[in-house]
Protein backbone atom coordinates (compact mmCIF):
# COMPACT_ATOMS: atom_id res chain seq x y z
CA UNK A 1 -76.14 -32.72 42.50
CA UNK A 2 -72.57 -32.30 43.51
CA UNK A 3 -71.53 -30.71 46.84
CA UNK A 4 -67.55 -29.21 46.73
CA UNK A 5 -65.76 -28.96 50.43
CA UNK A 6 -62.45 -27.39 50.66
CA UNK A 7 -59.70 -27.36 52.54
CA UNK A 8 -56.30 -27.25 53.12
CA UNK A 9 -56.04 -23.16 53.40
CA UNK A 10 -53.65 -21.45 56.24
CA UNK A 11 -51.21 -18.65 56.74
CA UNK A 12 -47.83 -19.05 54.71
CA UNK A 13 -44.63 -17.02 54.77
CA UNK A 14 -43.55 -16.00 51.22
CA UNK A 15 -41.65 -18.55 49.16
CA UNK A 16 -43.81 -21.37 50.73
CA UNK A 17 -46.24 -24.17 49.98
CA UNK A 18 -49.77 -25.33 50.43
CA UNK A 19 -51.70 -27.81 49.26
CA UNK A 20 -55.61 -27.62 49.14
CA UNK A 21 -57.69 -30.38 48.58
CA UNK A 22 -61.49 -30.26 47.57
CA UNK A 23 -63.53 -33.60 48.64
CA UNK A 24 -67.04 -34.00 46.03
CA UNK A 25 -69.74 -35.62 47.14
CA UNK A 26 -71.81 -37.26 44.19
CA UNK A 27 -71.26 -40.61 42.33
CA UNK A 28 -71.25 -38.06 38.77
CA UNK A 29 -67.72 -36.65 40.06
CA UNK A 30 -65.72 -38.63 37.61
CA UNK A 31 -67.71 -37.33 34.71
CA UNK A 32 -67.03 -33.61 35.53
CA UNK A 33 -64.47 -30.94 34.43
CA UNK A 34 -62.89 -29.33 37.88
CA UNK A 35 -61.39 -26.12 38.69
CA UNK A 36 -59.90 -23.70 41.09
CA UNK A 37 -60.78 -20.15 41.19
CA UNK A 38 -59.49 -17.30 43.41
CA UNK A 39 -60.78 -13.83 44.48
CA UNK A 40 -59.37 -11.59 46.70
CA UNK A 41 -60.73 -8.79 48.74
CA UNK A 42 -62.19 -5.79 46.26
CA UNK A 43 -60.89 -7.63 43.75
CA UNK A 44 -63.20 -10.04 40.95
CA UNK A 45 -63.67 -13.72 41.10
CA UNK A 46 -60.28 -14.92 38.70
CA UNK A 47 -59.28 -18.68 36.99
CA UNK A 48 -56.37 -20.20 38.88
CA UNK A 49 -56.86 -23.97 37.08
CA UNK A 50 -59.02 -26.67 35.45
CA UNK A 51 -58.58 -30.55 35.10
CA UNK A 52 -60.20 -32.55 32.80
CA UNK A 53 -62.44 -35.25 33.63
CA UNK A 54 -59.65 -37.90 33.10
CA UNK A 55 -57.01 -35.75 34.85
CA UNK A 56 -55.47 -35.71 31.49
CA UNK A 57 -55.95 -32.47 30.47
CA UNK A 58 -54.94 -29.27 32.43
CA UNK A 59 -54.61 -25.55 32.07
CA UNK A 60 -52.91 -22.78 34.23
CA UNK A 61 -53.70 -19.13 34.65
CA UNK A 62 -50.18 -17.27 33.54
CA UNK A 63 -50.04 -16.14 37.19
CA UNK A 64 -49.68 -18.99 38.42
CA UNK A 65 -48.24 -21.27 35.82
CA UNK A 66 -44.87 -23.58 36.92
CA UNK A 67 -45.92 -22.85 40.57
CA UNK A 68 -49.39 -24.44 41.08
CA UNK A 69 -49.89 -28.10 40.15
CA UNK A 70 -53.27 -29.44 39.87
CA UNK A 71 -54.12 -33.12 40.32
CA UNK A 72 -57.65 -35.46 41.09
CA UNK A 73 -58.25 -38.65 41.93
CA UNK A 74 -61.50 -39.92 41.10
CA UNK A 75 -61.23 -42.84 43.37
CA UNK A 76 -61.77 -40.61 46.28
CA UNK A 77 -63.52 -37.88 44.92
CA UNK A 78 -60.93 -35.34 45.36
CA UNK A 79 -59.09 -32.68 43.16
CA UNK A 80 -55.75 -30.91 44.83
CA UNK A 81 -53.89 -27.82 44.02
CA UNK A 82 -50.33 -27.86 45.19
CA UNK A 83 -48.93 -24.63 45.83
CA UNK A 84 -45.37 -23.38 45.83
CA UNK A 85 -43.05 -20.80 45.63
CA UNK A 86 -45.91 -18.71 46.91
CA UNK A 87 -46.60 -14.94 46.57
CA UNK A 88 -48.20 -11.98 48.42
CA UNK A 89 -50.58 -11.65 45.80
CA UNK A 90 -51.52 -14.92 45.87
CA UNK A 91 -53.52 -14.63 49.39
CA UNK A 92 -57.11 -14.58 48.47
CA UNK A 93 -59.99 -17.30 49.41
CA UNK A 94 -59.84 -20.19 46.85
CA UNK A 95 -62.82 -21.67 45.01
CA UNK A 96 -63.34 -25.37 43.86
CA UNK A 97 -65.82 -25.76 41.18
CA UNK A 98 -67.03 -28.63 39.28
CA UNK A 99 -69.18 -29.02 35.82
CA UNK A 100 -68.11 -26.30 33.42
CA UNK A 101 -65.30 -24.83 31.07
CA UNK A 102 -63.47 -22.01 30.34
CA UNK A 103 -61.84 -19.22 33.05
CA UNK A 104 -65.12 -17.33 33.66
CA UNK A 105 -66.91 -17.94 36.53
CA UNK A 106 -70.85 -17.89 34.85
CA UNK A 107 -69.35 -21.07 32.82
CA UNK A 108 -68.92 -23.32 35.93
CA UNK A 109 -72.10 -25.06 37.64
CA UNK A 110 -71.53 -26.02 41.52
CA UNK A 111 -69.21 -24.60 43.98
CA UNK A 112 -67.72 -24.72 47.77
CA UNK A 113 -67.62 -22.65 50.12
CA UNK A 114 -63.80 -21.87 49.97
CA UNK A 115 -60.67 -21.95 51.78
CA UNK A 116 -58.59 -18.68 52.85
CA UNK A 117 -55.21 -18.54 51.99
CA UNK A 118 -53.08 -15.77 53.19
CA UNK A 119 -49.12 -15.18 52.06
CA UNK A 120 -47.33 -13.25 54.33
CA UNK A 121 -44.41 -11.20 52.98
């Protein structure tokens, strides 16, 4: 059983950064695939990013591609998402999920609770 806490989300003016962090509890969190997902109000649950197990592996949604950096360190049991050059349309509450694949969110097993990000134009 893994249990996903995030945080790190706040109110951003355009053209800014965040960084969000997501602390696992679980001694299995080194073994696990990671990944940020995003959905904003009306809108569908979307992929932001996943991580490999190892860290060495990573892959980007286009939206956010060359602006959001994804990182873990299995030492502490925490995977980060650096954000920059933010956008309007990036405000939406962000997911951390653990134990799956692929940028649908039926192929991913655990989940927190999220953090709310809001851009401000």
């Amino acid at each position: 059983q893994v249990q996903l806490v995030e945080s790190g989300g706040g109110l951003v003016q355009a053209g800014g950064s965040l960084r969000l962090s997501c602390a696992a509890s679980g001694r299995t969190f080194r073994r696990y695939a990671m990944g940020w997902f995003r959905q904003a109000p009306g809108k569908e649950r979307e992929f932001v990013v996943v991580i490999s197990w190892s860290g060495s592996n990573t892959g980007y949604a286009d939206s956010v591609k060359g602006r959001f950096t994804i990182s873990r360190d299995n030492a502490k049991n925490t995977v980060y998402l650096q954000m920059n050059s933010l956008k309007p349309e990036d405000t939406a509450l962000y997911y951390c999920t653990a134990d799956g694949a692929g940028d649908r969110p039926g192929g991913w097993h655990y989940w927190g609770q999220g953090t709310q990000v809001t851009v401000s134009s």
